[in-house]
PDB file of N, CA and C in Angstrom:
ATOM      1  N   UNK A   1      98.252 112.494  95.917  1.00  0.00           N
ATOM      2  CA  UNK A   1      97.577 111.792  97.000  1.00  0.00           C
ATOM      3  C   UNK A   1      96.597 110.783  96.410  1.00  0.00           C
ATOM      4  N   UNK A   2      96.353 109.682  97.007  1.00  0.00           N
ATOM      5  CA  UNK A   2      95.122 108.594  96.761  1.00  0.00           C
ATOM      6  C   UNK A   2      94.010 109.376  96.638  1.00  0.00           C
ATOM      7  N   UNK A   3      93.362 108.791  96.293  1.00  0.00           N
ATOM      8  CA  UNK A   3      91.801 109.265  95.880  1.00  0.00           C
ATOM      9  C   UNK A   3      91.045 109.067  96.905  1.00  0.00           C
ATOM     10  N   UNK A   4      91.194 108.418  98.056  1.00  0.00           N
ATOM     11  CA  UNK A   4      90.304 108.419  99.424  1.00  0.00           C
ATOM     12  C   UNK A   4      91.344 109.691  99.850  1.00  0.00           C
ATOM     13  N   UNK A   5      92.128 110.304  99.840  1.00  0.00           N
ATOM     14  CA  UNK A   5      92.506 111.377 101.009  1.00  0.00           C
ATOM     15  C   UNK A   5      92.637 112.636  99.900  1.00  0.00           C
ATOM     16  N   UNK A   6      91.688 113.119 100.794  1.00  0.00           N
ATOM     17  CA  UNK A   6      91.484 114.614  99.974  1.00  0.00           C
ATOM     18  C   UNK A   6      91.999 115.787 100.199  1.00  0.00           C
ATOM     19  N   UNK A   7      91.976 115.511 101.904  1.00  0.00           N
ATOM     20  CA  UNK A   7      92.967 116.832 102.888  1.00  0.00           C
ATOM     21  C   UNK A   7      94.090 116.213 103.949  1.00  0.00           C
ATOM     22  N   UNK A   8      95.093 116.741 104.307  1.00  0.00           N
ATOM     23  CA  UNK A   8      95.819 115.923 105.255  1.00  0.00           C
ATOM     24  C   UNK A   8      94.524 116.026 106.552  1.00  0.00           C
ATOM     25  N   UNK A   9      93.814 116.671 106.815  1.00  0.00           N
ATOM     26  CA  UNK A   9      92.428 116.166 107.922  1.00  0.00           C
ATOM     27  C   UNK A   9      91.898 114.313 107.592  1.00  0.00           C
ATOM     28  N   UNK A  10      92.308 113.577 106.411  1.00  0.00           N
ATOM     29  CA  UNK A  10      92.078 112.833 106.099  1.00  0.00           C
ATOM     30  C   UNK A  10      92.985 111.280 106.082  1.00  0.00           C
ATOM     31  N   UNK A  11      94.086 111.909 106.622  1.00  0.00           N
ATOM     32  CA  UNK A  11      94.732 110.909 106.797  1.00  0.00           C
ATOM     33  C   UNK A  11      94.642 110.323 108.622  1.00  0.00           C
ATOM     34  N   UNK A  12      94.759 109.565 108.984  1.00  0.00           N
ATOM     35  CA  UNK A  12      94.639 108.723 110.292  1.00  0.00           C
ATOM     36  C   UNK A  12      95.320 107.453 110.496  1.00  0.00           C
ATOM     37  N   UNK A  13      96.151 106.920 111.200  1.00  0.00           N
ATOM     38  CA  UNK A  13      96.556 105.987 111.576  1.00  0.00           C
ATOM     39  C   UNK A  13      94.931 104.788 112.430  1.00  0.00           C
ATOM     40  N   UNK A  14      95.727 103.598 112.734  1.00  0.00           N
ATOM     41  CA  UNK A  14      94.663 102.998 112.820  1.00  0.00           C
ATOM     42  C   UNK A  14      94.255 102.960 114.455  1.00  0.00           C
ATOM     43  N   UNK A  15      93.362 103.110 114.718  1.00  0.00           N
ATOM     44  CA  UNK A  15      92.961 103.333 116.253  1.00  0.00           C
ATOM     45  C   UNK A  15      93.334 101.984 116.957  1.00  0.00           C
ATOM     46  N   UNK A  16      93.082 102.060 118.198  1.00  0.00           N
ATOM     47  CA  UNK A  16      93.410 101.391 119.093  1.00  0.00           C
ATOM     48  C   UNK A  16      92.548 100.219 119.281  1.00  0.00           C
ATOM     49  N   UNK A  17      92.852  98.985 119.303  1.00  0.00           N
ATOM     50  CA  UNK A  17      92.311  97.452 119.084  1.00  0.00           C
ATOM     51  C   UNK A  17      92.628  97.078 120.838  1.00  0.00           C
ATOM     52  N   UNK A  18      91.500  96.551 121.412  1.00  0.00           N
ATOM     53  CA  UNK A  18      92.025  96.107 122.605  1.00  0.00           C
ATOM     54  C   UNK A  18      92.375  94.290 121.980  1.00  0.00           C
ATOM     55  N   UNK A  19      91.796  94.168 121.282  1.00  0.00           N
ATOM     56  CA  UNK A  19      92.501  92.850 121.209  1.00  0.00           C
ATOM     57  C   UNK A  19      94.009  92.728 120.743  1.00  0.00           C
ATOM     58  N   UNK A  20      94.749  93.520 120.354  1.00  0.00           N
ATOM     59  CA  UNK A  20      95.955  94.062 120.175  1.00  0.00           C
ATOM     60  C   UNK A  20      97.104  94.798 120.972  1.00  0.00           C
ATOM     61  N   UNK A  21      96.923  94.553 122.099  1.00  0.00           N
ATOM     62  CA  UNK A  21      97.512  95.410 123.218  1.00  0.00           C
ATOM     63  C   UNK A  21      98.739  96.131 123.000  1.00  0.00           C
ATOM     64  N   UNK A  22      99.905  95.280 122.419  1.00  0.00           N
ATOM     65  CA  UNK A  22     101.498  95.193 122.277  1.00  0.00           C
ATOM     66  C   UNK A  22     101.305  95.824 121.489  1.00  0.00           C
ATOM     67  N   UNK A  23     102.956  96.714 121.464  1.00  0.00           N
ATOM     68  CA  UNK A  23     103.604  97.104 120.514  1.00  0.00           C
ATOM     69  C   UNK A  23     103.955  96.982 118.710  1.00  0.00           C
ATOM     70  N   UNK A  24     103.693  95.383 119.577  1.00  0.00           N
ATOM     71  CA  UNK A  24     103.884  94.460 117.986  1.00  0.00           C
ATOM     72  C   UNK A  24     102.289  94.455 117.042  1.00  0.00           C
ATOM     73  N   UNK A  25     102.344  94.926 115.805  1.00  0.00           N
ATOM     74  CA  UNK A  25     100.737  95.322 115.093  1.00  0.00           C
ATOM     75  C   UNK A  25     101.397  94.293 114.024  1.00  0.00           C
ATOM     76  N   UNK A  26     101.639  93.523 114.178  1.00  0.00           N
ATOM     77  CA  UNK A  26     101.887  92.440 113.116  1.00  0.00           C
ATOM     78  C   UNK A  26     100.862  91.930 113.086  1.00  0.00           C
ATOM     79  N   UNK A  27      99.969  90.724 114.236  1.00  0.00           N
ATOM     80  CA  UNK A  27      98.838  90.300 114.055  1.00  0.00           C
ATOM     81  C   UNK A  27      97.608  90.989 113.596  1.00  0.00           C
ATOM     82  N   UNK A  28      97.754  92.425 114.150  1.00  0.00           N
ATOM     83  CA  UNK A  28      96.847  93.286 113.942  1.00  0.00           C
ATOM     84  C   UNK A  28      96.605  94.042 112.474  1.00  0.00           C
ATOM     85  N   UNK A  29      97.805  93.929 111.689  1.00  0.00           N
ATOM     86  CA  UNK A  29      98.041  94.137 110.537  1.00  0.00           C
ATOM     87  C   UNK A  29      97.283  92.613 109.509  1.00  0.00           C
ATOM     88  N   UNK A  30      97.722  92.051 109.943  1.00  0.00           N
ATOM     89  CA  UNK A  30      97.074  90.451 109.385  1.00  0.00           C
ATOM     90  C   UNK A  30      95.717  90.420 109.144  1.00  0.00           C
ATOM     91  N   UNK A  31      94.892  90.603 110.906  1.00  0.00           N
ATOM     92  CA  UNK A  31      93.818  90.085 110.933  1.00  0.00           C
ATOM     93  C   UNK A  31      93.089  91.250 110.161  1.00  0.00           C
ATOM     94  N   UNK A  32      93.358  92.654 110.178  1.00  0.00           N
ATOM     95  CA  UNK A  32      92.628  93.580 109.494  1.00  0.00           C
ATOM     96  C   UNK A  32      92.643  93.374 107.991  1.00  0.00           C
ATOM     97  N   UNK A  33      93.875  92.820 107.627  1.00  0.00           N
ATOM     98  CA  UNK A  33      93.593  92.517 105.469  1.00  0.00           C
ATOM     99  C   UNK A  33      92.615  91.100 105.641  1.00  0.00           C
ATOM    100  N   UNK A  34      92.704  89.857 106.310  1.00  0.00           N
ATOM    101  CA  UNK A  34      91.671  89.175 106.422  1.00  0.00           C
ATOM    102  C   UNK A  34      90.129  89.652 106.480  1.00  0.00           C
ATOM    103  N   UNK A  35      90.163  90.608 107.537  1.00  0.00           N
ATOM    104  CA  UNK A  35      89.282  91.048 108.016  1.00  0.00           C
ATOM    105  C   UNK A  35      88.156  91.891 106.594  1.00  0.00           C
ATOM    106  N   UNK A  36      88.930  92.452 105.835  1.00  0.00           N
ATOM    107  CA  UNK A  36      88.537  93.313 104.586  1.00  0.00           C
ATOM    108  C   UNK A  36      87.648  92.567 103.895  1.00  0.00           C
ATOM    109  N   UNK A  37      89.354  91.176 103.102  1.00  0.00           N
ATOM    110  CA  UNK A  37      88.250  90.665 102.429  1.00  0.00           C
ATOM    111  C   UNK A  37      87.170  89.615 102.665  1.00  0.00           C
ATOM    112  N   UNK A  38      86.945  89.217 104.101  1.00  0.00           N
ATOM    113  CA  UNK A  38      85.797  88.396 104.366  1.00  0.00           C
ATOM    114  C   UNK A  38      84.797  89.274 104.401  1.00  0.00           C
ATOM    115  N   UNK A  39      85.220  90.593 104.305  1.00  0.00           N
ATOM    116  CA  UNK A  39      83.868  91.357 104.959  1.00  0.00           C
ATOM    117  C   UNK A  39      83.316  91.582 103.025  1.00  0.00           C
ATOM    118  N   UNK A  40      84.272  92.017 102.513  1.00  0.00           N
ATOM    119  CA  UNK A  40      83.908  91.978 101.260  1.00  0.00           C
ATOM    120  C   UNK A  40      83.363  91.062 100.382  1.00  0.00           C
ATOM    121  N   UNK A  41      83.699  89.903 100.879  1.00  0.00           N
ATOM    122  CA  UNK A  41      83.247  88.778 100.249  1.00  0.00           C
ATOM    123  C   UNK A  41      81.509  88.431 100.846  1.00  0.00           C
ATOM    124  N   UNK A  42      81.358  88.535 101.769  1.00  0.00           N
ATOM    125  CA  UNK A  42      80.166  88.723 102.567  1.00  0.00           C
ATOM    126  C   UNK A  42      79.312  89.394 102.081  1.00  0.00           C
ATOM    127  N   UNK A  43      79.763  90.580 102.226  1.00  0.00           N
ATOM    128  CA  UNK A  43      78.656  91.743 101.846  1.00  0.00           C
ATOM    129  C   UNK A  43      78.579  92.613 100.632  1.00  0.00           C
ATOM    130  N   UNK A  44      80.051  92.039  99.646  1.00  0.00           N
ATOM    131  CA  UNK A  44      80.080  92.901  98.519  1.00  0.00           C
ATOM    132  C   UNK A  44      81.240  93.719  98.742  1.00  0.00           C
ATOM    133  N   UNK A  45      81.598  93.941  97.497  1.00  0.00           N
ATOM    134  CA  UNK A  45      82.472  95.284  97.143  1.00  0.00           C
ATOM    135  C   UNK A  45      82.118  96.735  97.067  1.00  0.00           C
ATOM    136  N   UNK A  46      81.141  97.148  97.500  1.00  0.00           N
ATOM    137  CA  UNK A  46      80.338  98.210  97.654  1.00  0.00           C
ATOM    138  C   UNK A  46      80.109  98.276  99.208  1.00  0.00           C
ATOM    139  N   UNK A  47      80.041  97.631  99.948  1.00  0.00           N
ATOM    140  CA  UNK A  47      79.562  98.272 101.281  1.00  0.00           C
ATOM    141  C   UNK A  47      80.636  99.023 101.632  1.00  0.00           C
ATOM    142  N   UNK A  48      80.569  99.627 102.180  1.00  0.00           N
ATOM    143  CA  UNK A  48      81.109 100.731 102.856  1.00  0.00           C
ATOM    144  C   UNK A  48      81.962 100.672 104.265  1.00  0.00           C
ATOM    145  N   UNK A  49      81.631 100.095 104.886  1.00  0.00           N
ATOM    146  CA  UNK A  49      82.027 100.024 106.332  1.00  0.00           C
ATOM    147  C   UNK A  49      83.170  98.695 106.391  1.00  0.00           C
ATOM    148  N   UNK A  50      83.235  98.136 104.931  1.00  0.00           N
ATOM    149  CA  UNK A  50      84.450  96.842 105.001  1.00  0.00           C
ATOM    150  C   UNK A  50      85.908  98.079 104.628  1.00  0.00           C
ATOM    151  N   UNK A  51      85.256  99.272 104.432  1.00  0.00           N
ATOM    152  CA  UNK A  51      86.702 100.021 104.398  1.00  0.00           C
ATOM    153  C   UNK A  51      87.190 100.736 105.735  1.00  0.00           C
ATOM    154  N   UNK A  52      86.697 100.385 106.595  1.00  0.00           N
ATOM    155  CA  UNK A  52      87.640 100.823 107.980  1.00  0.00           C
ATOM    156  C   UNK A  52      88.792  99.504 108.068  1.00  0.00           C
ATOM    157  N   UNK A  53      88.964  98.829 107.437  1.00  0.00           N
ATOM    158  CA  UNK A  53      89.249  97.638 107.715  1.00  0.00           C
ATOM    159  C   UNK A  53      90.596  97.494 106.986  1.00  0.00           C
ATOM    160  N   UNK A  54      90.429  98.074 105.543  1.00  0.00           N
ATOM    161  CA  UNK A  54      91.576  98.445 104.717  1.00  0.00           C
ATOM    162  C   UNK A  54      91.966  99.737 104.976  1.00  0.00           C
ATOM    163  N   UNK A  55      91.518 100.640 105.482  1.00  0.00           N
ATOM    164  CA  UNK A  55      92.264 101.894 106.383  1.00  0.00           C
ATOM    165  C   UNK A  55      93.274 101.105 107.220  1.00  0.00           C
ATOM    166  N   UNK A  56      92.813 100.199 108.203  1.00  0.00           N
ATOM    167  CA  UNK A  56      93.652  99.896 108.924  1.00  0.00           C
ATOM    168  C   UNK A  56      94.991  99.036 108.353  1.00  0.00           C
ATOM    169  N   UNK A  57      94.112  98.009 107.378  1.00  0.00           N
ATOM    170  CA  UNK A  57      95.753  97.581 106.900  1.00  0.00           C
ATOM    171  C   UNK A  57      96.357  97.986 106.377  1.00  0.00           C
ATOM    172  N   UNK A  58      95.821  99.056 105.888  1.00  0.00           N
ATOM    173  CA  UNK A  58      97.290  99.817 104.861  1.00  0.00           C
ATOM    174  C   UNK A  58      97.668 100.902 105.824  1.00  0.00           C
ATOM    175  N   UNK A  59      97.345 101.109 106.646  1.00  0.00           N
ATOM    176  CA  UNK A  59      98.343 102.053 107.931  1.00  0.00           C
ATOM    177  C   UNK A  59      99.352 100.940 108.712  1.00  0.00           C
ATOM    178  N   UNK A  60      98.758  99.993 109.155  1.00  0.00           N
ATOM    179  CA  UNK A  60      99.951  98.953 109.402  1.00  0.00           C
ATOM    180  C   UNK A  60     100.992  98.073 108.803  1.00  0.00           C
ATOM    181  N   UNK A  61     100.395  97.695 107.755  1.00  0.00           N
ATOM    182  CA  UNK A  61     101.165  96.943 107.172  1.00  0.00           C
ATOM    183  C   UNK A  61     102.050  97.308 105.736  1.00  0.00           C
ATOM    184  N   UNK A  62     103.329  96.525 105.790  1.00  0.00           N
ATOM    185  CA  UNK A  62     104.027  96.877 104.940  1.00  0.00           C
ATOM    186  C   UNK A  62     103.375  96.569 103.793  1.00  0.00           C
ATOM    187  N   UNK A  63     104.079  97.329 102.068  1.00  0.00           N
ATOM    188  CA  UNK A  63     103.292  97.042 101.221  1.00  0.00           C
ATOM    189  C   UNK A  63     103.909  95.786 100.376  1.00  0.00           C
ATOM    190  N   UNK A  64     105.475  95.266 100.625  1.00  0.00           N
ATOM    191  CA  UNK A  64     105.807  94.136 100.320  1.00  0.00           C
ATOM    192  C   UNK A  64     104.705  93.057 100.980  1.00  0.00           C
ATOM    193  N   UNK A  65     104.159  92.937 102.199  1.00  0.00           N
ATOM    194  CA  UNK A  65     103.099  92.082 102.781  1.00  0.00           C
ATOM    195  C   UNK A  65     101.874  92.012 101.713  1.00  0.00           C
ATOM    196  N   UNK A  66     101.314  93.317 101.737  1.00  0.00           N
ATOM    197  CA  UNK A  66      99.731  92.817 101.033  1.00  0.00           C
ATOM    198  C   UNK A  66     100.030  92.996  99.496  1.00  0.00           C
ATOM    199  N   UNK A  67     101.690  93.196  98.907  1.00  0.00           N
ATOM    200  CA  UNK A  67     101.486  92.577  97.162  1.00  0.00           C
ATOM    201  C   UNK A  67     101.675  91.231  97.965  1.00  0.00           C
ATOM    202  N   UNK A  68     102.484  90.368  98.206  1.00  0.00           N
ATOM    203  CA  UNK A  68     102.609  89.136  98.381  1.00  0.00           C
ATOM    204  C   UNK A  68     101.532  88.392  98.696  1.00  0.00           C
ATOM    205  N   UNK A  69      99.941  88.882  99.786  1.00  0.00           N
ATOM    206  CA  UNK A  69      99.124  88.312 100.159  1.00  0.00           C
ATOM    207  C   UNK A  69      97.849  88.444  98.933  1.00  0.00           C
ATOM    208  N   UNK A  70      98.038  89.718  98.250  1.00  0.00           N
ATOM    209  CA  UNK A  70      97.486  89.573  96.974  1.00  0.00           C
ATOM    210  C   UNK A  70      97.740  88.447  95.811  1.00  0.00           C
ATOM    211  N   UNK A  71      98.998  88.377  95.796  1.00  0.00           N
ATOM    212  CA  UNK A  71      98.838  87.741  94.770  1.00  0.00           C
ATOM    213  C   UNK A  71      99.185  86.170  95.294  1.00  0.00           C
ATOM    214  N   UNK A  72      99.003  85.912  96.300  1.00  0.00           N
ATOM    215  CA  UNK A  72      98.525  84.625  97.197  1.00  0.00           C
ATOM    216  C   UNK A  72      97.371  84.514  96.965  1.00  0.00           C
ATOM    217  N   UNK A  73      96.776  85.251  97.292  1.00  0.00           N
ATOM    218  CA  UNK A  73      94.816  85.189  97.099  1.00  0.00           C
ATOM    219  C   UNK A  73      94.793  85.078  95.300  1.00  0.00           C
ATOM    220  N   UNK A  74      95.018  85.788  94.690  1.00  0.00           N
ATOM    221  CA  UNK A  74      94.759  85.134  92.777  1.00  0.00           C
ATOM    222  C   UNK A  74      95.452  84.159  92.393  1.00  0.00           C
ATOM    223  N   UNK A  75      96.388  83.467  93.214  1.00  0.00           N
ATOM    224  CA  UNK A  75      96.970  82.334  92.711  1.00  0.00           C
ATOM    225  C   UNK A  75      96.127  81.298  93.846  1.00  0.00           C
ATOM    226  N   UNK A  76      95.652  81.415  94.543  1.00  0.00           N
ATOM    227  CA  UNK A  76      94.509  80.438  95.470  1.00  0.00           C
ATOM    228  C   UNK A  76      96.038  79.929  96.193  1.00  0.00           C
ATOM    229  N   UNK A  77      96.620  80.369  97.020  1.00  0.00           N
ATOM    230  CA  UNK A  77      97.552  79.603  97.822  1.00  0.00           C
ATOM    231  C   UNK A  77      97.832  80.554  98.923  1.00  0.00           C
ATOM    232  N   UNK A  78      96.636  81.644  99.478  1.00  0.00           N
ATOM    233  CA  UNK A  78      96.459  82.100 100.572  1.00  0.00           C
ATOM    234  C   UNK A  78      96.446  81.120 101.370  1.00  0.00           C
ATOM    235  N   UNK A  79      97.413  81.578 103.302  1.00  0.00           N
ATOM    236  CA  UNK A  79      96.637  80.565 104.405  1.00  0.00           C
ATOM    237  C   UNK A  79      95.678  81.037 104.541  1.00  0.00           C
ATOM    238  N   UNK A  80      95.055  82.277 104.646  1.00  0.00           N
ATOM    239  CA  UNK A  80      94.061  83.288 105.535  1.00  0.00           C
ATOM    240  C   UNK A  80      93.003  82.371 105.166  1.00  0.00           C
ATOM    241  N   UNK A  81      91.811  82.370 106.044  1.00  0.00           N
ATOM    242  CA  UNK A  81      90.244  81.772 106.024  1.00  0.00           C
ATOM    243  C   UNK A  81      89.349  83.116 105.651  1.00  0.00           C
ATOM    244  N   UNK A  82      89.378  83.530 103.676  1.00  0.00           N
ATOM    245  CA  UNK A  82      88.528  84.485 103.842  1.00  0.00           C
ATOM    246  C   UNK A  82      87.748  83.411 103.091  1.00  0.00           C
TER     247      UNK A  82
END
Protein backbone atom coordinates (compact mmCIF):
# COMPACT_ATOMS: atom_id res chain seq x y z
CA UNK A 1 0.00 0.00 0.00
CA UNK A 2 1.11 3.86 -0.46
CA UNK A 3 2.38 5.45 2.39
CA UNK A 4 -0.72 7.83 2.88
CA UNK A 5 -3.06 4.61 3.37
CA UNK A 6 -2.39 2.81 6.35
CA UNK A 7 -5.81 0.88 6.84
CA UNK A 8 -8.42 0.10 4.17
CA UNK A 9 -10.54 2.82 6.78
CA UNK A 10 -8.19 4.99 4.71
CA UNK A 11 -8.98 4.69 1.46
CA UNK A 12 -12.04 7.05 0.02
CA UNK A 13 -13.17 7.95 -3.25
CA UNK A 14 -13.62 11.61 -3.97
CA UNK A 15 -16.76 13.28 -2.50
CA UNK A 16 -19.30 14.96 -4.17
CA UNK A 17 -18.51 18.46 -6.12
CA UNK A 18 -21.70 20.37 -6.83
CA UNK A 19 -19.91 22.03 -9.45
CA UNK A 20 -19.62 18.61 -11.09
CA UNK A 21 -23.04 17.27 -11.26
CA UNK A 22 -22.70 14.51 -14.27
CA UNK A 23 -21.61 11.36 -14.46
CA UNK A 24 -18.77 12.47 -16.51
CA UNK A 25 -15.60 13.37 -13.66
CA UNK A 26 -13.40 14.17 -16.50
CA UNK A 27 -13.51 17.95 -15.80
CA UNK A 28 -13.56 17.18 -12.29
CA UNK A 29 -10.55 15.03 -12.57
CA UNK A 30 -8.70 18.02 -14.45
CA UNK A 31 -9.66 20.82 -12.36
CA UNK A 32 -8.61 18.86 -9.07
CA UNK A 33 -4.67 18.07 -10.52
CA UNK A 34 -4.78 21.93 -11.46
CA UNK A 35 -6.25 22.59 -8.44
CA UNK A 36 -3.14 20.75 -6.34
CA UNK A 37 -0.58 22.33 -7.98
CA UNK A 38 -1.74 26.01 -7.79
CA UNK A 39 -2.48 25.37 -4.35
CA UNK A 40 1.03 24.10 -3.96
CA UNK A 41 2.61 26.57 -5.71
CA UNK A 42 0.83 29.21 -3.53
CA UNK A 43 1.30 27.96 -0.35
CA UNK A 44 4.15 25.45 -0.58
CA UNK A 45 4.75 21.86 -0.64
CA UNK A 46 4.13 21.36 2.93
CA UNK A 47 0.70 22.64 3.54
CA UNK A 48 -1.45 20.21 4.15
CA UNK A 49 -4.88 20.84 3.01
CA UNK A 50 -3.46 21.14 -0.95
CA UNK A 51 -3.71 17.25 -0.35
CA UNK A 52 -7.48 16.84 -0.46
CA UNK A 53 -6.98 17.92 -3.83
CA UNK A 54 -4.54 15.12 -4.95
CA UNK A 55 -6.80 12.60 -3.04
CA UNK A 56 -9.19 13.62 -5.42
CA UNK A 57 -7.18 13.37 -8.54
CA UNK A 58 -5.77 10.31 -8.10
CA UNK A 59 -9.28 8.70 -7.29
CA UNK A 60 -10.48 10.11 -10.59
CA UNK A 61 -8.18 10.20 -12.87
CA UNK A 62 -6.44 7.82 -14.98
CA UNK A 63 -2.72 7.39 -14.35
CA UNK A 64 -1.78 7.52 -18.18
CA UNK A 65 -3.45 11.34 -17.66
CA UNK A 66 -1.33 12.73 -14.74
CA UNK A 67 2.21 10.86 -16.18
CA UNK A 68 1.38 12.78 -19.37
CA UNK A 69 0.31 16.11 -17.44
CA UNK A 70 3.48 15.64 -15.40
CA UNK A 71 5.70 15.52 -17.65
CA UNK A 72 3.86 18.45 -19.59
CA UNK A 73 4.45 20.55 -16.53
CA UNK A 74 8.68 19.68 -16.54
CA UNK A 75 8.84 20.13 -20.08
CA UNK A 76 6.82 23.73 -19.62
CA UNK A 77 4.18 22.77 -22.38
CA UNK A 78 1.28 22.36 -19.85
CA UNK A 79 -2.25 24.16 -21.03
CA UNK A 80 -3.37 24.24 -17.28
CA UNK A 81 -3.03 28.00 -15.59
CA UNK A 82 -1.05 26.79 -12.48
Amino acid sequence: MPESIKSAADIKTAPFDPRFPNQNQTRHCYQSYVDFHRCQKVRGETYEPCNYFKRVYKSLCPNEWVDKWDTQRSEGSFAGRI
